[in-house]
Protein backbone atom coordinates (compact mmCIF):
# COMPACT_ATOMS: atom_id res chain seq x y z
CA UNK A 1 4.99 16.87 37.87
CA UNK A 2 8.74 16.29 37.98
CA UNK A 3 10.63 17.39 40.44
CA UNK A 4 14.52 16.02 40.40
CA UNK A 5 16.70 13.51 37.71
CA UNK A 6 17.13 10.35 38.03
CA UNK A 7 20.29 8.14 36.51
CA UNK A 8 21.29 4.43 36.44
CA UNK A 9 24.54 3.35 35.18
CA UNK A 10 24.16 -0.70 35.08
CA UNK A 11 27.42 -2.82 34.52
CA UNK A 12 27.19 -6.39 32.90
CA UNK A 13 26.95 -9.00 34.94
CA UNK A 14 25.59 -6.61 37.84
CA UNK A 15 21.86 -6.39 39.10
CA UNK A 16 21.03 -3.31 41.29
CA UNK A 17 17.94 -4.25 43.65
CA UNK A 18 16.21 -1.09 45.96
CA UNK A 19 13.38 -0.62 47.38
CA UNK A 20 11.95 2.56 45.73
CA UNK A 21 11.62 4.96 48.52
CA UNK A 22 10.42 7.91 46.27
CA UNK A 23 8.37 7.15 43.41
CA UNK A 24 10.28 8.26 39.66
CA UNK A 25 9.66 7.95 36.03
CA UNK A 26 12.17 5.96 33.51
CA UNK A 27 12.23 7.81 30.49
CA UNK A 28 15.19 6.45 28.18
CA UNK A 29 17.81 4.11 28.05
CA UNK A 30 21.08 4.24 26.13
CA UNK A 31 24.18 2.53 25.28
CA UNK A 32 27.48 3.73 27.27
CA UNK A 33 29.70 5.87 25.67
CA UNK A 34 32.47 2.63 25.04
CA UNK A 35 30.87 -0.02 22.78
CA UNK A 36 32.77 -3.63 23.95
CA UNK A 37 31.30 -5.07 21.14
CA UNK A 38 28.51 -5.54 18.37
CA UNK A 39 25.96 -7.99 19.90
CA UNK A 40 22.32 -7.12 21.14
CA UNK A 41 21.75 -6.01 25.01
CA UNK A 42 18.70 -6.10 26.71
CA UNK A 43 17.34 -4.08 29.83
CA UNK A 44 15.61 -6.07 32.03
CA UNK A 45 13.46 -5.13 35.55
CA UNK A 46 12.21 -7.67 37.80
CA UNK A 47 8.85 -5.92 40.11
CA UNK A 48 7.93 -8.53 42.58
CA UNK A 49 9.77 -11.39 41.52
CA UNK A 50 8.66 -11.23 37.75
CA UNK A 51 10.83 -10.28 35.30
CA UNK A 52 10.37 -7.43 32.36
CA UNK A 53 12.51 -7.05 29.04
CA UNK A 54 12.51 -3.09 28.86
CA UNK A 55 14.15 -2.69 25.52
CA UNK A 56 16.63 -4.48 23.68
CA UNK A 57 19.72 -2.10 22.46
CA UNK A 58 21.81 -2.61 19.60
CA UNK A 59 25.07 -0.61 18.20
CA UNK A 60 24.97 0.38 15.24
CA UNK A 61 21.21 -0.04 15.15
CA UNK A 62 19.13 0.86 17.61
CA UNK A 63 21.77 2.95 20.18
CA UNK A 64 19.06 4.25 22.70
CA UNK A 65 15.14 3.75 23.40
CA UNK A 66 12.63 6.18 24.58
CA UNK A 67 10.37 4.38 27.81
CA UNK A 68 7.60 5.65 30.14
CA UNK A 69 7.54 3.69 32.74
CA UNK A 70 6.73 4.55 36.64
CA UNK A 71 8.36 2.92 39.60
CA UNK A 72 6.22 4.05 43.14
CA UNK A 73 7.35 4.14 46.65
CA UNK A 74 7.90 0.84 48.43
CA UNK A 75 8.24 -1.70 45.18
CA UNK A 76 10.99 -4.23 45.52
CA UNK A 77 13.28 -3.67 42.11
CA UNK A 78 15.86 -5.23 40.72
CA UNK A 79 17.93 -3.99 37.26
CA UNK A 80 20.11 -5.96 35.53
CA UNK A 81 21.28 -6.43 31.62
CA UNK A 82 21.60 -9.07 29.28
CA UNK A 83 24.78 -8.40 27.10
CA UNK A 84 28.39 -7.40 27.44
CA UNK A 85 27.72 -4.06 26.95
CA UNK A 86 27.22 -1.28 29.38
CA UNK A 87 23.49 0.93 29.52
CA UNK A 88 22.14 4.37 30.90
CA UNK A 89 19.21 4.05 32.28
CA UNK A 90 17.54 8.31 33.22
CA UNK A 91 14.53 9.67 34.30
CA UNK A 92 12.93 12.12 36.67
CA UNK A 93 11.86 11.79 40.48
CA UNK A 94 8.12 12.02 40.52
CA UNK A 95 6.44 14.92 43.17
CA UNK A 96 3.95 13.44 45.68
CA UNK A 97 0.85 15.00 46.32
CA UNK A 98 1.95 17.74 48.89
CA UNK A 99 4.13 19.09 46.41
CA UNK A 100 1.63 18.89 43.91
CA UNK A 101 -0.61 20.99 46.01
CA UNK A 102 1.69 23.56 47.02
CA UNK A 103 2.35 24.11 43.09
CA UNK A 104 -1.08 24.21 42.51
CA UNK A 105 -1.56 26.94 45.40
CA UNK A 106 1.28 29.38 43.45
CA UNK A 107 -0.59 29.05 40.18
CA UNK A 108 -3.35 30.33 41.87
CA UNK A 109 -1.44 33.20 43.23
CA UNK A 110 0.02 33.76 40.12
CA UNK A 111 -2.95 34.04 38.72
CA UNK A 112 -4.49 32.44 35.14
CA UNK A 113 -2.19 30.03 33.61
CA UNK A 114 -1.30 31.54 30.13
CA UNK A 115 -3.26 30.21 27.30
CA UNK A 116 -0.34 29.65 24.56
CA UNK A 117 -2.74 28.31 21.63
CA UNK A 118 -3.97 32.50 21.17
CA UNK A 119 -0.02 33.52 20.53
CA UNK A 120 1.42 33.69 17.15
CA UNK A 121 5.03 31.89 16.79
CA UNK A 122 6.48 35.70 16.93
CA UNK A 123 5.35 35.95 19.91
CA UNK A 124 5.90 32.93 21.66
CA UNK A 125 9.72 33.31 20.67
CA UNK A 126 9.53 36.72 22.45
CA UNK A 127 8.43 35.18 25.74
CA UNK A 128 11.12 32.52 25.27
CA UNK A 129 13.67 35.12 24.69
CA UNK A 130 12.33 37.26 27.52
CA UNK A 131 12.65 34.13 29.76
CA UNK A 132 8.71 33.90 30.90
CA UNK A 133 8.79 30.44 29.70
CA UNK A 134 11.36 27.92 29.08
CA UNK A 135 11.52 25.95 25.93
CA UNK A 136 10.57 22.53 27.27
CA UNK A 137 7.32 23.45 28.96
CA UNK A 138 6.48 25.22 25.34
CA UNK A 139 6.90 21.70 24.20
CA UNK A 140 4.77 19.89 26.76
CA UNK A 141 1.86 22.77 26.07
CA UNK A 142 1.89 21.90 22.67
CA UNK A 143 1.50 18.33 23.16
CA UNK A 144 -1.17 18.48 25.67
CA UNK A 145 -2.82 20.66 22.77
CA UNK A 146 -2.47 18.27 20.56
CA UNK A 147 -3.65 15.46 22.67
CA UNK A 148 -7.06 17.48 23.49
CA UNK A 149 -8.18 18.15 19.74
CA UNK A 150 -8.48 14.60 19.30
CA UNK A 151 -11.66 13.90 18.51
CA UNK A 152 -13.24 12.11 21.23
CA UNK A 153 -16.06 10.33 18.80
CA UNK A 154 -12.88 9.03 16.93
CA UNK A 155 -11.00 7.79 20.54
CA UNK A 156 -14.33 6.11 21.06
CA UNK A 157 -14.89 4.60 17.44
CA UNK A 158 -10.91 3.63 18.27
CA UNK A 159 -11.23 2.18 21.75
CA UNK A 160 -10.40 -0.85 20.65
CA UNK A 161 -9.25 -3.24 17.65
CA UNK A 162 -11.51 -5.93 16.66
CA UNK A 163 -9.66 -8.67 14.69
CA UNK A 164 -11.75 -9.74 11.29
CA UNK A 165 -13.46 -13.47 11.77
CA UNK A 166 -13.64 -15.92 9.10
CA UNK A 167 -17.87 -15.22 9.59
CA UNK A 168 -17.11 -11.58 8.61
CA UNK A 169 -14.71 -12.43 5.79
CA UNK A 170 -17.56 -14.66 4.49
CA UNK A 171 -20.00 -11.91 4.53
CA UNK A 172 -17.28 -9.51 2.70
CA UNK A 173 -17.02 -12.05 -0.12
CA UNK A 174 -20.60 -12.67 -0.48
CA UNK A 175 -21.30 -8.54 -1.11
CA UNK A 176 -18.62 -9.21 -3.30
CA UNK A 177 -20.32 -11.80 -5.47
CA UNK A 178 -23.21 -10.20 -5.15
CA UNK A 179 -22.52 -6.85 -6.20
CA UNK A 180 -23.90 -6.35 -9.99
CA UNK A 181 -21.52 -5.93 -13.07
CA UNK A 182 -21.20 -2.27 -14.39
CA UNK A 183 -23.17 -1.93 -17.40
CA UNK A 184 -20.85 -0.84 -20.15
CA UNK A 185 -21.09 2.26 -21.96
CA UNK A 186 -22.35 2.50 -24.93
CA UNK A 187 -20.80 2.73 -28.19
CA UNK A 188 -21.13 5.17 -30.59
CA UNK A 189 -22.44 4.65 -33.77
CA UNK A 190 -19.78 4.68 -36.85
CA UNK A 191 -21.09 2.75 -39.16
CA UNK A 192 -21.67 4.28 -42.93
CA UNK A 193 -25.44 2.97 -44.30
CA UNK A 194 -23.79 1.56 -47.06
CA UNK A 195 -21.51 -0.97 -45.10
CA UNK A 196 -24.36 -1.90 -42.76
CA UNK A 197 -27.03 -2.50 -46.05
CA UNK A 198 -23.93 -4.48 -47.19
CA UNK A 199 -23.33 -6.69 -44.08
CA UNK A 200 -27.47 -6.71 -43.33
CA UNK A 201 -27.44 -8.30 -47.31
CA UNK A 202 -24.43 -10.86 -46.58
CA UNK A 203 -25.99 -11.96 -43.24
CA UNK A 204 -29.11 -12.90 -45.11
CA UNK A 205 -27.49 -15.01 -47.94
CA UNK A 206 -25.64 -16.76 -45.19
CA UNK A 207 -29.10 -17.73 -43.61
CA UNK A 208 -30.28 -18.96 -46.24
CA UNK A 209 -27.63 -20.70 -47.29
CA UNK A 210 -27.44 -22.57 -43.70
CA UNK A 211 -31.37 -23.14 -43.98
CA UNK A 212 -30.84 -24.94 -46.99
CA UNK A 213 -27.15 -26.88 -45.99
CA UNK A 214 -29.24 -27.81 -42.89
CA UNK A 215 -32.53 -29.36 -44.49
CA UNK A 216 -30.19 -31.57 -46.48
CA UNK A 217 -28.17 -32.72 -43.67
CA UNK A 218 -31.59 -33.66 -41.50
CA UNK A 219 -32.86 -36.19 -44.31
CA UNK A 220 -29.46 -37.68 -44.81
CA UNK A 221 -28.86 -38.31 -40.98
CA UNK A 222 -31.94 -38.33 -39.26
CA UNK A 223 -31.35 -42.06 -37.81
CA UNK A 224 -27.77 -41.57 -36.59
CA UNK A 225 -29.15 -37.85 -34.76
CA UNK A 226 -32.15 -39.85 -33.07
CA UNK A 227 -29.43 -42.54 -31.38
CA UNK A 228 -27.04 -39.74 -30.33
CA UNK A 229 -29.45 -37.61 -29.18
CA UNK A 230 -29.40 -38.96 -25.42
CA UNK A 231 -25.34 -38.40 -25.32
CA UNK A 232 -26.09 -34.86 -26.27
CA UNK A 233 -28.32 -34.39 -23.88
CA UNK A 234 -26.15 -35.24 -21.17
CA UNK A 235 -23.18 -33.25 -22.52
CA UNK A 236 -24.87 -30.37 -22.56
CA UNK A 237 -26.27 -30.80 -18.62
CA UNK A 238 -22.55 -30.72 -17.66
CA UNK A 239 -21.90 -27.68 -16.08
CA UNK A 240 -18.59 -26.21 -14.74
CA UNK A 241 -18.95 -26.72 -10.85
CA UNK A 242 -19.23 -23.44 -8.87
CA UNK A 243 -16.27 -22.41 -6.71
CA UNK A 244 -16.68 -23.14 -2.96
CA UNK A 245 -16.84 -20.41 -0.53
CA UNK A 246 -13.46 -21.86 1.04
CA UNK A 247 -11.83 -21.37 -2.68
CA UNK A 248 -13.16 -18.00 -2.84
CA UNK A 249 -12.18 -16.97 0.51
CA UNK A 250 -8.81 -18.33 -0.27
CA UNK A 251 -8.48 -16.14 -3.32
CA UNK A 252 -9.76 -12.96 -1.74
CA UNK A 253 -7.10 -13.58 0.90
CA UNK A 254 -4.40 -13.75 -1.46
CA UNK A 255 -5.46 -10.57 -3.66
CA UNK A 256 -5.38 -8.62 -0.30
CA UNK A 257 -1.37 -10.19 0.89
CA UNK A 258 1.00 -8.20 -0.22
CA UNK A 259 4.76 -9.68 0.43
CA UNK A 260 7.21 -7.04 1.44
CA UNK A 261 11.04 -6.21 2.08
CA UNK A 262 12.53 -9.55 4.20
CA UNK A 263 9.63 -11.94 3.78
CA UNK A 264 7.18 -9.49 5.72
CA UNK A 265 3.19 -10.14 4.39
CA UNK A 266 1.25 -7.61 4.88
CA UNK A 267 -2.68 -8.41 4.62
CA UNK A 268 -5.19 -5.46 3.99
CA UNK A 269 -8.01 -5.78 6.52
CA UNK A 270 -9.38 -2.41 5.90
CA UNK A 271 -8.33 -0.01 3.41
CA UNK A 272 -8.82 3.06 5.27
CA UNK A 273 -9.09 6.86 3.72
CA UNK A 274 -6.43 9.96 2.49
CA UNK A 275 -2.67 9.50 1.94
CA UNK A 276 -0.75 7.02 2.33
CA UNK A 277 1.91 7.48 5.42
CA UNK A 278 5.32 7.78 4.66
CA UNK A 279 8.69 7.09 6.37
CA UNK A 280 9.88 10.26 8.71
CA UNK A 281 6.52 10.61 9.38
CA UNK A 282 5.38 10.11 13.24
CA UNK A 283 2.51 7.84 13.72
CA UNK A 284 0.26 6.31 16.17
CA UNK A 285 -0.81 3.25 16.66
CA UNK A 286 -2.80 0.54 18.21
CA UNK A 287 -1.99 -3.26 17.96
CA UNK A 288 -2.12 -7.00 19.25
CA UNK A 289 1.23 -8.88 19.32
CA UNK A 290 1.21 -12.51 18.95
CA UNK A 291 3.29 -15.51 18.13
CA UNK A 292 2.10 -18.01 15.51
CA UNK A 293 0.80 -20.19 18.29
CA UNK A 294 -2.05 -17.47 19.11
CA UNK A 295 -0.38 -16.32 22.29
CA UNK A 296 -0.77 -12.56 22.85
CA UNK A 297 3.07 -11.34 24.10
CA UNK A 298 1.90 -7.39 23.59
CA UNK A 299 -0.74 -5.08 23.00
CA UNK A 300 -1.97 -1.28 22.88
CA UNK A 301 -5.89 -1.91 21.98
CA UNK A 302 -6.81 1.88 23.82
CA UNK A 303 -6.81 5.50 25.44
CA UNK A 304 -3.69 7.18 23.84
CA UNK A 305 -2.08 5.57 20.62
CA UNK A 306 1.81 4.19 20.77
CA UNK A 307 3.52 6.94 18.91
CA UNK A 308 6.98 6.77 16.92
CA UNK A 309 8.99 7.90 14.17
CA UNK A 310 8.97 5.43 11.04
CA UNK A 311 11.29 4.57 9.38
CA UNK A 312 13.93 5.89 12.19
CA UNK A 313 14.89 2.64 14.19
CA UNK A 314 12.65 3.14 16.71
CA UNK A 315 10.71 -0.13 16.35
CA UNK A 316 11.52 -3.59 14.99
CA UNK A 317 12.59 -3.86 11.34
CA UNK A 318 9.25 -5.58 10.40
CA UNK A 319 6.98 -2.49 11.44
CA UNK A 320 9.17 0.21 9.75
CA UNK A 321 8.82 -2.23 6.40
CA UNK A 322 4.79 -3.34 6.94
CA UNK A 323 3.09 0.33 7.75
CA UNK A 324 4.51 2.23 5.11
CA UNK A 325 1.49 3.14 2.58
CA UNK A 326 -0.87 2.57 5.10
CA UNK A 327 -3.96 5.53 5.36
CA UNK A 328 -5.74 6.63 7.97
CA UNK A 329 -8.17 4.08 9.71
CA UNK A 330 -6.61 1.34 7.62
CA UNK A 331 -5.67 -2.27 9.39
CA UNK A 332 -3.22 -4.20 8.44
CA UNK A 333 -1.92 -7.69 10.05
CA UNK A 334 1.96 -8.09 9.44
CA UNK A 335 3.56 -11.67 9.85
CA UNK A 336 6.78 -10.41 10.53
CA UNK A 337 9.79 -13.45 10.14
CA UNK A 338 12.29 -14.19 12.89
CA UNK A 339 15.11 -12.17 10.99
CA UNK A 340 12.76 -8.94 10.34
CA UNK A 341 11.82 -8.69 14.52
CA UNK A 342 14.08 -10.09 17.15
CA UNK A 343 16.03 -12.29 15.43
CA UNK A 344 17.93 -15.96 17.23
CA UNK A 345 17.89 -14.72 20.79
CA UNK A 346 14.31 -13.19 20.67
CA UNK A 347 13.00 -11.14 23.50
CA UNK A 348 12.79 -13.40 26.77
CA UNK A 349 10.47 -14.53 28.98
CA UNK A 350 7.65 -13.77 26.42
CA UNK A 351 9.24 -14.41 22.78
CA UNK A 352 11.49 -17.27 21.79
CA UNK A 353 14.49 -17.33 19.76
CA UNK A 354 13.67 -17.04 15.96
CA UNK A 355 10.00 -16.68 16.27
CA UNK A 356 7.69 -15.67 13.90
CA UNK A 357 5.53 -12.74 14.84
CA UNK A 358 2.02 -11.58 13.75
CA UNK A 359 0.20 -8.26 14.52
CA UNK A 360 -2.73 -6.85 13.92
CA UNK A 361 -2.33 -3.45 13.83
CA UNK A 362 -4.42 -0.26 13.21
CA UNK A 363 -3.29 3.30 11.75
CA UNK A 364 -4.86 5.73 14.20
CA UNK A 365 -3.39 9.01 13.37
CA UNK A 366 -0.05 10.03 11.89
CA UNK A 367 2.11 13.94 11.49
């Protein structure tokens, strides 16, 4: 429970180092209200002599960033910025355990916390208007609402993203080779008896005619057949050599890539099931960040989803491009170019300058 604000105003080419004597959340960071000029700032936190990039603000493009991030009593801090221009940093003082027993000693008095999910919107906007509850806690007991009808077969199924092998893209292709042709349907019959007497009629004069074309050709060149005969034989052994399983799991590769906005590829791993998502829709997901050397920078593999609005500037360029059209339960991994994520200055310690980043990511649920 929160129980006071919290507010940071942090000055380029400061740092602000505390130890935290009361534990608080940081909730959001924005741009100041003068802009000295169009470049990228970053928000970094160093906990125990290792530095953190929070977020990485950008006028014009991505102005403030939501974060939820705890700070407890007694850590050494320090908070500094990367930029010329001038961040907010906000966020509420967290209540320690007394409090949180005192609070939980009213409710009691109180009596039964009010179950909100049996009132109709009429009547919740009575209570608001009536001033039993305030708008914000509406809010958080519609999220906690939201978070408990998850299905917790699906969180489990979910707990964690399992990147596809080349064994299990073998075994994909092979029930792909393997799978029987559809037998066609059949065709009805149109033909009139008299056209199919008259074709069964010509078919038979041409037989015959063959039959006869062909007994003269044997006598005539019966010698010259006999010394070609082995040449034939070996003509007709050639075969057209099969396709490896490397060429074919080349090809099914490149049916599933699909090359988007800005050089991002986006490769189908699973298909998933229902709509497609679209942008202005919020979604959650879970993911592995790495750079094309196989290092992991990031990752959300489990327990609740990362959640944001697409298509709103929330996330890196790449992301709002690569998970449109995705369904439900559908994976995707997105090689997202230098100029599509965090372009020449990347996002220090963890990502170089004009790296190329690859997730695999996984559509858990989206509103």
């Amino acid at each position: 429970m929160f129980r006071g604000f919290w507010g940071l105003k942090i000055v380029p080419g400061k740092t602000y180092s505390q130890t935290v004597d009361a534990s608080f959340r940081l909730s959001n960071a924005a741009l100041g209200a003068t802009v000295v000029d169009d470049s990228r700032t970053s928000v970094v936190l160093t906990v125990d002599d290792k530095s953190f990039v929070l977020c990485s603000l950008t006028p014009g493009a991505i102005e403030q960033q939501t974060l939820d991030i705890g700070l407890t009593e007694g850590e050494e801090i320090t908070f500094e910025t990367q930029g010329n221009n001038e961040v907010h940093l906000t966020g509420n003082f967290i209540a320690d355990d007394m409090d949180s027993d005192s609070d939980y000693g009213s409710d009691e008095e109180d009596g039964d916390e009010m179950d909100l999910s049996d009132l109709s919107p009429e009547e919740l906007k009575e209570l608001i208007d009536e001033g039993l509850i305030d708008h914000e806690t509406l809010l958080e007991k519609m999220q906690d609402m939201e978070d408990e009808d998850y299905d917790s077969d699906d969180a489990e199924a979910d707990m964690r993203i399992r990147e596809i092998t080349d064994e299990d893209e073998e075994e994909m292709i092979e029930d792909l080779e393997s799978e029987e042709e559809p037998v066609p349907e059949p065709v009805p019959e149109v033909k009139i008896k008299k056209q199919a007497k008259k074709a069964e009629l010509k078919r038979k004069a041409e037989e015959e005619e063959a039959a006869k074309t062909k007994k003269s050709k044997a006598k005539k060149e019966e010698p010259k057949k006999a010394k070609e005969e082995p040449k034939k034989v070996k003509e007709e052994v050639k075969e057209e050599p099969k396709k490896t399983k490397e060429e074919a799991k080349k090809e099914a590769k490149k049916a599933k890539s699909i090359e988007l906005q800005g050089g991002v590829v986006a490769e189908v791993k699973k298909e998933g099931a229902g709509a497609g998502v679209k942008k202005g829709a919020r979604v959650g997901m879970y993911y592995i960040g790495k750079l094309t050397t196989g290092k992991v920078f990031d990752q959300n593999t489990k327990g609740k989803p990362f959640w944001f609005r697409l298509g709103a500037g929330e996330v890196i360029k790449g992301w709002d491009i690569g998970i449109v059209g995705m369904k439900k339960g559908g994976e995707r991994r997105l090689t997202i170019p230098a100029a599509m994520a965090y372009g020449k200055r990347g996002a220090p310690p963890d990502i170089p300058p004009n790296a190329t980043l690859v997730f695999d990511i996984r559509l858990v649920e989206y509103k």
